[in-house]
C-alpha atoms as a PDB file:
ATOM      1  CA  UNK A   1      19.653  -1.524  22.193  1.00  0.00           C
ATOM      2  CA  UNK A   2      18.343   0.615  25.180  1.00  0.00           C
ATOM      3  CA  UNK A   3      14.870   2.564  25.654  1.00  0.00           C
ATOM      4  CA  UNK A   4      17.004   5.533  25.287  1.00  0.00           C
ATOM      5  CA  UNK A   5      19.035   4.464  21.798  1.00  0.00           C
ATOM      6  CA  UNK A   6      15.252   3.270  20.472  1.00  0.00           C
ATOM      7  CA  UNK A   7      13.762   6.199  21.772  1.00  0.00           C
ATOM      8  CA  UNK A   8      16.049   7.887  19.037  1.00  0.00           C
ATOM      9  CA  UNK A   9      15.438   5.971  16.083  1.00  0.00           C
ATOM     10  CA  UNK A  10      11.542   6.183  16.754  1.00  0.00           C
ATOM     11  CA  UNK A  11      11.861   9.929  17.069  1.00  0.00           C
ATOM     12  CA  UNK A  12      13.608  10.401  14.169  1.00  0.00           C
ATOM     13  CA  UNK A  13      11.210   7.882  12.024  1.00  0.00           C
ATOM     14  CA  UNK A  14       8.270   9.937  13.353  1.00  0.00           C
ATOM     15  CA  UNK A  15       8.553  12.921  11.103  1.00  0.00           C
ATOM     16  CA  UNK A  16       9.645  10.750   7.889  1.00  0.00           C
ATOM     17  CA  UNK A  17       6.509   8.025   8.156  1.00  0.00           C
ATOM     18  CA  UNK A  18       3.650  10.976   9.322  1.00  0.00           C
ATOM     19  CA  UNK A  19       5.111  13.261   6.206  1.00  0.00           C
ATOM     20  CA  UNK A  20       2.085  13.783   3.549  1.00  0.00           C
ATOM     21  CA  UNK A  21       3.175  11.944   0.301  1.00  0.00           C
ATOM     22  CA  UNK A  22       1.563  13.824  -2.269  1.00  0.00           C
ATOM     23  CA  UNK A  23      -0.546  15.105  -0.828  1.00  0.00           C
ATOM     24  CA  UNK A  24      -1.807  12.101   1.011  1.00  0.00           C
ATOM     25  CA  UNK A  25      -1.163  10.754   4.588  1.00  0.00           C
ATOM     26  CA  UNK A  26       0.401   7.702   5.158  1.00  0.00           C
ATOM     27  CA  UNK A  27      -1.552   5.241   6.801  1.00  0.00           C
ATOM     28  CA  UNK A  28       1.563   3.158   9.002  1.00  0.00           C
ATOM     29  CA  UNK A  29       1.945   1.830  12.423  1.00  0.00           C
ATOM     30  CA  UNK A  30       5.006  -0.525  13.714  1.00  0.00           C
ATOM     31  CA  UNK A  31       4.498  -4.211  13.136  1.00  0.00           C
ATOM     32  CA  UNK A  32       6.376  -7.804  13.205  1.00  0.00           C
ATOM     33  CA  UNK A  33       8.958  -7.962  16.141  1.00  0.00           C
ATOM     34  CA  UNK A  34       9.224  -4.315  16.684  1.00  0.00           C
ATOM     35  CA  UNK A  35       5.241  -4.613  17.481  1.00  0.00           C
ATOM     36  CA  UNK A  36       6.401  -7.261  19.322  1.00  0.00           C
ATOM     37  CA  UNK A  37       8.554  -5.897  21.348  1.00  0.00           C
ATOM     38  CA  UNK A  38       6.593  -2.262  22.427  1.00  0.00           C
ATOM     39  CA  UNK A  39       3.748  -5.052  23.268  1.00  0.00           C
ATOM     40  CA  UNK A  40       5.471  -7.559  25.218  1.00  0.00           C
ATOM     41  CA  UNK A  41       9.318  -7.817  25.439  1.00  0.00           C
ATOM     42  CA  UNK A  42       9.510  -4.366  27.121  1.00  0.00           C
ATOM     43  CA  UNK A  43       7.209  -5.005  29.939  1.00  0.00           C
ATOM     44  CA  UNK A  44       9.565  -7.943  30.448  1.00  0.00           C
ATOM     45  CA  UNK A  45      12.675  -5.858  30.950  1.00  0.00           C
ATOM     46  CA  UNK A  46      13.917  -6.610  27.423  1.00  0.00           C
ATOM     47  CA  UNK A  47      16.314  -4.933  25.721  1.00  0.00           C
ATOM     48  CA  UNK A  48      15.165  -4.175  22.056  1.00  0.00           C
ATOM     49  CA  UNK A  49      17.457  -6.628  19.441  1.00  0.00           C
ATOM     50  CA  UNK A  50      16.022  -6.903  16.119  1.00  0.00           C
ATOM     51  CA  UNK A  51      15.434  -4.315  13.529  1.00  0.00           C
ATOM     52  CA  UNK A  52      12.675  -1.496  13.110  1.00  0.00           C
ATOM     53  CA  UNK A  53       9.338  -3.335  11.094  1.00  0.00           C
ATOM     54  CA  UNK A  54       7.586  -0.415   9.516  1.00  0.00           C
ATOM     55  CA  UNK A  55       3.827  -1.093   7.728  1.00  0.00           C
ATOM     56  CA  UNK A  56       2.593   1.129   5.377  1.00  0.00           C
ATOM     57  CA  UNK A  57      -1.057   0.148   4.292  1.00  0.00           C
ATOM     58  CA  UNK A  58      -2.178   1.372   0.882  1.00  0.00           C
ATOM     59  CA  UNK A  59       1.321   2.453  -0.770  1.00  0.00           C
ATOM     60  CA  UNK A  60       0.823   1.459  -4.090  1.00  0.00           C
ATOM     61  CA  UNK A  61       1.207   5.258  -5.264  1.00  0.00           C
ATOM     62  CA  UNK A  62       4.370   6.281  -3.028  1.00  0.00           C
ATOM     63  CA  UNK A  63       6.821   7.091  -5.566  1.00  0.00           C
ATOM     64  CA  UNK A  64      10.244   4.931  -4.147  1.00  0.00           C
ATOM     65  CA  UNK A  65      12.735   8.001  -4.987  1.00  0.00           C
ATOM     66  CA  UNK A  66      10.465  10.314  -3.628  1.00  0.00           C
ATOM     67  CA  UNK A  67       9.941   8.203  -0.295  1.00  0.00           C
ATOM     68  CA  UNK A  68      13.969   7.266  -0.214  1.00  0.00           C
ATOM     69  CA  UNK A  69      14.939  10.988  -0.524  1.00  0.00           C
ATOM     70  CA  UNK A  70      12.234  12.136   2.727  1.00  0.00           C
ATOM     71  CA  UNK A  71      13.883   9.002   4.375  1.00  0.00           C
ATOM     72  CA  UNK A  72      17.596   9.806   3.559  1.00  0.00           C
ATOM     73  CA  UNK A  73      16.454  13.660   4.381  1.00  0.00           C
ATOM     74  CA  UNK A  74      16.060  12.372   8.156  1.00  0.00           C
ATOM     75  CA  UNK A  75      19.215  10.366   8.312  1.00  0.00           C
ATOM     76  CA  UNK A  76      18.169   6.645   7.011  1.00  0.00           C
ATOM     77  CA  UNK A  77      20.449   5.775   3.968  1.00  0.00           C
ATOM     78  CA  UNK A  78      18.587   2.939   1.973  1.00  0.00           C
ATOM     79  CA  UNK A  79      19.987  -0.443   2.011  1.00  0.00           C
ATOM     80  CA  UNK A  80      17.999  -2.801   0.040  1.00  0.00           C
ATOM     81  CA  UNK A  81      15.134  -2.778  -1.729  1.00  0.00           C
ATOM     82  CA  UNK A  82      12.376  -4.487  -3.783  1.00  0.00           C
ATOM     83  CA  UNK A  83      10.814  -2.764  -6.374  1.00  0.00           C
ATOM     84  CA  UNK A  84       7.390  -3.815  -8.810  1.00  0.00           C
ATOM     85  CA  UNK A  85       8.788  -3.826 -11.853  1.00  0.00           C
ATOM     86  CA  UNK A  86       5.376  -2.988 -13.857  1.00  0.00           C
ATOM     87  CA  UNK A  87       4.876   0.876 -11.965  1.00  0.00           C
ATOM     88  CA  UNK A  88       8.186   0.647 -10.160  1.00  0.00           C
ATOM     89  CA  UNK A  89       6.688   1.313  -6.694  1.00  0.00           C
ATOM     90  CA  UNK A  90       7.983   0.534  -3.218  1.00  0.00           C
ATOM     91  CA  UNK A  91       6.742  -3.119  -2.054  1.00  0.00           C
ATOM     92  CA  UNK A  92       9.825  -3.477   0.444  1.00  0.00           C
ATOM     93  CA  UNK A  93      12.697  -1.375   1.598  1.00  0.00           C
ATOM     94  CA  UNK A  94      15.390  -1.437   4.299  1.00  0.00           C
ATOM     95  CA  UNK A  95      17.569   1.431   5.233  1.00  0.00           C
ATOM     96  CA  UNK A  96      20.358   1.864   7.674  1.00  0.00           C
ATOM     97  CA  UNK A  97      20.331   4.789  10.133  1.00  0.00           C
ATOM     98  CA  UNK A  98      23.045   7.381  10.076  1.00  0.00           C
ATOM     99  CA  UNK A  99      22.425   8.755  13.583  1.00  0.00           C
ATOM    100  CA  UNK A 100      25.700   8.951  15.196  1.00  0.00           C
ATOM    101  CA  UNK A 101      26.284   5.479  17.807  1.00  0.00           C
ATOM    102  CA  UNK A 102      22.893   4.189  15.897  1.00  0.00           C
ATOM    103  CA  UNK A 103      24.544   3.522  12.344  1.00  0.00           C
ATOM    104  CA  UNK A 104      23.813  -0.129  11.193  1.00  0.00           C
ATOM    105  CA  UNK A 105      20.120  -0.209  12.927  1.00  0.00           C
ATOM    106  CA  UNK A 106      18.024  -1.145  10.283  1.00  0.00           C
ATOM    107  CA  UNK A 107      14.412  -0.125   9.365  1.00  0.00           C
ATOM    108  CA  UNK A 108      12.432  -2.877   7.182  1.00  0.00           C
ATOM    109  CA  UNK A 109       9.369  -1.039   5.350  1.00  0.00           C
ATOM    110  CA  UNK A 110       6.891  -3.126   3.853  1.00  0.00           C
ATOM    111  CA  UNK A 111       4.007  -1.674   1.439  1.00  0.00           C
ATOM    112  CA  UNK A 112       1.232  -3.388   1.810  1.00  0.00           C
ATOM    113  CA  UNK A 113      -1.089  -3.915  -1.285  1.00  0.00           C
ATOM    114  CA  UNK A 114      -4.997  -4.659  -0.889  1.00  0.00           C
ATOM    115  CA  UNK A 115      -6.409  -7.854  -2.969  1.00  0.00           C
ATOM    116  CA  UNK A 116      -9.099  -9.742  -2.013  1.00  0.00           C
ATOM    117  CA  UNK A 117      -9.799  -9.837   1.541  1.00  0.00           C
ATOM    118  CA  UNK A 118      -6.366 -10.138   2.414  1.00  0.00           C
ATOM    119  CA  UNK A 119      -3.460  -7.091   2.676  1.00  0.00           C
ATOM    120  CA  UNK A 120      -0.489  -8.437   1.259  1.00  0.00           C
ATOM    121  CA  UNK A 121       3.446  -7.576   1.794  1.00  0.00           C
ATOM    122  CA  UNK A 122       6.657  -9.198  -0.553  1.00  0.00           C
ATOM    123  CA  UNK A 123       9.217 -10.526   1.111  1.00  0.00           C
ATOM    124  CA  UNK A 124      12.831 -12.045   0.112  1.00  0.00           C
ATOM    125  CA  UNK A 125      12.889 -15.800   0.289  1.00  0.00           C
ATOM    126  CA  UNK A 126      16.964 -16.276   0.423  1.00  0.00           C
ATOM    127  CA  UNK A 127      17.410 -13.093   2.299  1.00  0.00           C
ATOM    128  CA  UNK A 128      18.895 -12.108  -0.851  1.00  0.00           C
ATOM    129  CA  UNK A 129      18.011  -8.866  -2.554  1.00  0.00           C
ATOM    130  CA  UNK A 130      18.808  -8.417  -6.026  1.00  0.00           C
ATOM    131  CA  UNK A 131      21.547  -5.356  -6.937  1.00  0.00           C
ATOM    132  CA  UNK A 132      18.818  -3.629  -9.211  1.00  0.00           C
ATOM    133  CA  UNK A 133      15.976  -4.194  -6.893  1.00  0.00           C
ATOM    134  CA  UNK A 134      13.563  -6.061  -9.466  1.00  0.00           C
ATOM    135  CA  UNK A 135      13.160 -10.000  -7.939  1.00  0.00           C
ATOM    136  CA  UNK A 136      12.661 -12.352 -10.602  1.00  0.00           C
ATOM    137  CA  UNK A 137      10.226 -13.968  -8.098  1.00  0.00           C
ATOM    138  CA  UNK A 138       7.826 -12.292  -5.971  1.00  0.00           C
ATOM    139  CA  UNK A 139       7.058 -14.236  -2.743  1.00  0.00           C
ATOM    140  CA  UNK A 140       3.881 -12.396  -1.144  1.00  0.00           C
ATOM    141  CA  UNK A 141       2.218 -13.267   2.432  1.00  0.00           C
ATOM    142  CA  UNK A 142      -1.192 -12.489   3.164  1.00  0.00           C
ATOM    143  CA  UNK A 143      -3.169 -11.058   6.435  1.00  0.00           C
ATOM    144  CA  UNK A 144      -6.804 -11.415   6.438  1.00  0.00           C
ATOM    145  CA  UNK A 145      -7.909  -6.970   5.760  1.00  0.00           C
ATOM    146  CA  UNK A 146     -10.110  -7.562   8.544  1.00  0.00           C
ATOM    147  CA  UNK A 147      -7.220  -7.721  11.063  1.00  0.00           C
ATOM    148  CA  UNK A 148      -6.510  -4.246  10.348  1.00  0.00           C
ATOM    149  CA  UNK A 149      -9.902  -2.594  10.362  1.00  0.00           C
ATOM    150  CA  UNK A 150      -9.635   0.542  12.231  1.00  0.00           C
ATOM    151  CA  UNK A 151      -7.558   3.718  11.999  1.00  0.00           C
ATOM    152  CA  UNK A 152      -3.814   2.873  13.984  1.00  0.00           C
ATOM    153  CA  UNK A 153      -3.352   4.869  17.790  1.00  0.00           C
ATOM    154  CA  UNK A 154      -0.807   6.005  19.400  1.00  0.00           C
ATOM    155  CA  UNK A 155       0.555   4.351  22.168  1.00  0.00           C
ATOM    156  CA  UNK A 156       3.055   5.846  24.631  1.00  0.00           C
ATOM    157  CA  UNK A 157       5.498   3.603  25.797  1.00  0.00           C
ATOM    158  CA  UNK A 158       7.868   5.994  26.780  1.00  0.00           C
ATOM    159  CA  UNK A 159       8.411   9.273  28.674  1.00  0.00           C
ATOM    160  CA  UNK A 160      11.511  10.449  26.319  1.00  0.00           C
ATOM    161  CA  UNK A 161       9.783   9.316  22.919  1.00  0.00           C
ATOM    162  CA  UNK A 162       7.159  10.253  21.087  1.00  0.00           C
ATOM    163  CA  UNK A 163       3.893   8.078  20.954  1.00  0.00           C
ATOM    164  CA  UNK A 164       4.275   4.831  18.390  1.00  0.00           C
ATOM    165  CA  UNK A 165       1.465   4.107  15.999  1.00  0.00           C
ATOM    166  CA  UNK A 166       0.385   0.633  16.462  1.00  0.00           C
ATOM    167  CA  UNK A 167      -2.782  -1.313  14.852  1.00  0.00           C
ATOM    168  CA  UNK A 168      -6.404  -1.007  16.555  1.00  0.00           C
ATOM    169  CA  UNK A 169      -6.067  -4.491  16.687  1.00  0.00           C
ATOM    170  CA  UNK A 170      -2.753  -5.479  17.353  1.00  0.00           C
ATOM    171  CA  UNK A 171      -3.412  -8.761  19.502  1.00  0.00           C
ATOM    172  CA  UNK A 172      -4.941  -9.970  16.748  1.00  0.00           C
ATOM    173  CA  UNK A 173      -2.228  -9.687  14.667  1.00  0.00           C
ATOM    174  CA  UNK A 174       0.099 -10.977  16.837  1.00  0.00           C
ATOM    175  CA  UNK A 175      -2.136 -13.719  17.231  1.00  0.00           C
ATOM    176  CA  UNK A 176      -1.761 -14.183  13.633  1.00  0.00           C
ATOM    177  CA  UNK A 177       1.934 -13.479  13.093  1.00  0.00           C
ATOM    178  CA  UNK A 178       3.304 -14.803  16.071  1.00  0.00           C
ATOM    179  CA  UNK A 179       0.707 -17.906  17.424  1.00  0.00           C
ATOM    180  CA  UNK A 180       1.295 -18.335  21.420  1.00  0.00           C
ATOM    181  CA  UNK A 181       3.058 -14.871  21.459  1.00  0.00           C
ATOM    182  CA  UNK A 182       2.157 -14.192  25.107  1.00  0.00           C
ATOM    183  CA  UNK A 183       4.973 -16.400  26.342  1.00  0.00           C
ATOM    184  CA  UNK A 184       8.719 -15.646  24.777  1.00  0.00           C
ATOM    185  CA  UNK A 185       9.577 -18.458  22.407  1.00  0.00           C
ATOM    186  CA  UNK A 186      12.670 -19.079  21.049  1.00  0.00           C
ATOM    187  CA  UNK A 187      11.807 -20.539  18.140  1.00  0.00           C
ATOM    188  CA  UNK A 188       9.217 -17.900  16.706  1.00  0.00           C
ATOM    189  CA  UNK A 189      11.360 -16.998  13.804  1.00  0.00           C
ATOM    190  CA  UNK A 190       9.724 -15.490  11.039  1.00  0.00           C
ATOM    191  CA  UNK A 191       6.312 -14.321  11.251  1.00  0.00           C
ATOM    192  CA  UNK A 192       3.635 -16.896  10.134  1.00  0.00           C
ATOM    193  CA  UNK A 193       0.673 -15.801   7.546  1.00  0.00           C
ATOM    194  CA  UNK A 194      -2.900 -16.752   6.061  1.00  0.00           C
ATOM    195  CA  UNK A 195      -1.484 -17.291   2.525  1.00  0.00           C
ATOM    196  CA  UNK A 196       1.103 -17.361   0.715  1.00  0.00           C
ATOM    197  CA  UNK A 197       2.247 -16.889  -3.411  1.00  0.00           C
ATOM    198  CA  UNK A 198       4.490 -16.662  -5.995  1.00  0.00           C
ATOM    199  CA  UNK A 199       4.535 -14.753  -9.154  1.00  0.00           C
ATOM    200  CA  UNK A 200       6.814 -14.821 -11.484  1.00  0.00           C
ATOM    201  CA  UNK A 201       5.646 -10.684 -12.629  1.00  0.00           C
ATOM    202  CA  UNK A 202       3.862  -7.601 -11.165  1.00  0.00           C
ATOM    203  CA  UNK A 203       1.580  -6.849 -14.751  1.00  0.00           C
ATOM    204  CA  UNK A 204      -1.967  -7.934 -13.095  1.00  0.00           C
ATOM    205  CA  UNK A 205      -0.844  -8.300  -9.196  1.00  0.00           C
ATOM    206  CA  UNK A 206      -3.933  -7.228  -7.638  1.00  0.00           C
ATOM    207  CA  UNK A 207      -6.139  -9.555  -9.878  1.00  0.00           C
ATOM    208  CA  UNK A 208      -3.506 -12.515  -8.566  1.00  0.00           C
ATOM    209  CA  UNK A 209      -3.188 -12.054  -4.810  1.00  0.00           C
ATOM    210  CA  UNK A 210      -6.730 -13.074  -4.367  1.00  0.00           C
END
């Protein structure tokens, strides 16, 4: 993907992800590879090849219909999702874009939930979401809270798109996620984290992910 084809799909995120919900602004900034990538990979001539990570601190109350109709509103049809099964919120969803010569570009949301002193974020284990979007496993990964003290800024990157939120302190989550991540590694896969659990329910996750 070209600056000017991401350029697009960051444009037309902007107005979905800095929409009040409820009433109540949404504290997000990119993360994971596309963080990554505005960082590092670009500087290095890269073209962008992975899909859009989107971090959304402090969702628990974002209804998920209300969220997937603002997204679908702006053109980003949902593809997968992963829903709490106790208050049926949002902890992870992936849509597809519509945009014409963008369709297939995905956009990975993850709400991330406060417990302890760590922000936490489900993810899918097999890479296999389930039809109804209710796991029978939760797999969470942790980030210590103190790696994302501080409101997010906007960077600009790029003369034909608008400025990207990213984290006050993105190099150290990078550092985190991606040990070494000054110099391209092949290998880096998956990002790494502090902790990591399994529950087999969402009825007291806050008091678990401790």
């Amino acid at each position: 993907m070209n600056s000017e084809q991401l350029a697009r799909i960051i444009n037309s995120l902007e107005p979905v992800l800095t929409y009040n919900y409820m009433d109540n602004p949404l504290r997000w900034f990119y993360s994971f590879g596309t963080l990554l990538y505005l960082i590092r990979d670009k500087n290095w001539g890269k073209d962008f090849n992975t899909d859009f990570d989107v971090s959304i601190l402090d969702g628990e109350e974002i209804d998920a219909d209300y969220f997937i109709s603002n997204m679908e509103s702006f053109g980003f049809g949902l593809k997968k999702k992963i829903i709490n099964n106790h208050n049926k919120k949002p902890l992870q969803l992936v849509f597809e874009s519509n945009h014409v010569d963008l369709k297939g570009v995905g956009v990975d949301i993850f709400f991330w939930i406060k417990g302890g002193n760590y922000y936490w974020h489900t993810f899918d284990r097999k890479l296999e979401f389930p039809k109804n979007g209710i796991p029978t496993e939760y797999f969470f990964k942790a980030t210590p809270a103190l790696a994302f003290k501080g409101e997010p800024y906007k960077h600009v990157w790029e003369e034909i798109a608008v400025p990207v939120n990213i984290p006050r302190q993105y190099g150290t989550l990078l550092d985190i996620w991606y040990p070494g991540w000054l110099i391209p590694d092949k290998n880096f896969g998956y990002s790494k984290c502090v902790k990591e659990v399994k529950l087999d329910n969402c009825n007291k996750l806050k008091e678990k992910l401790i």
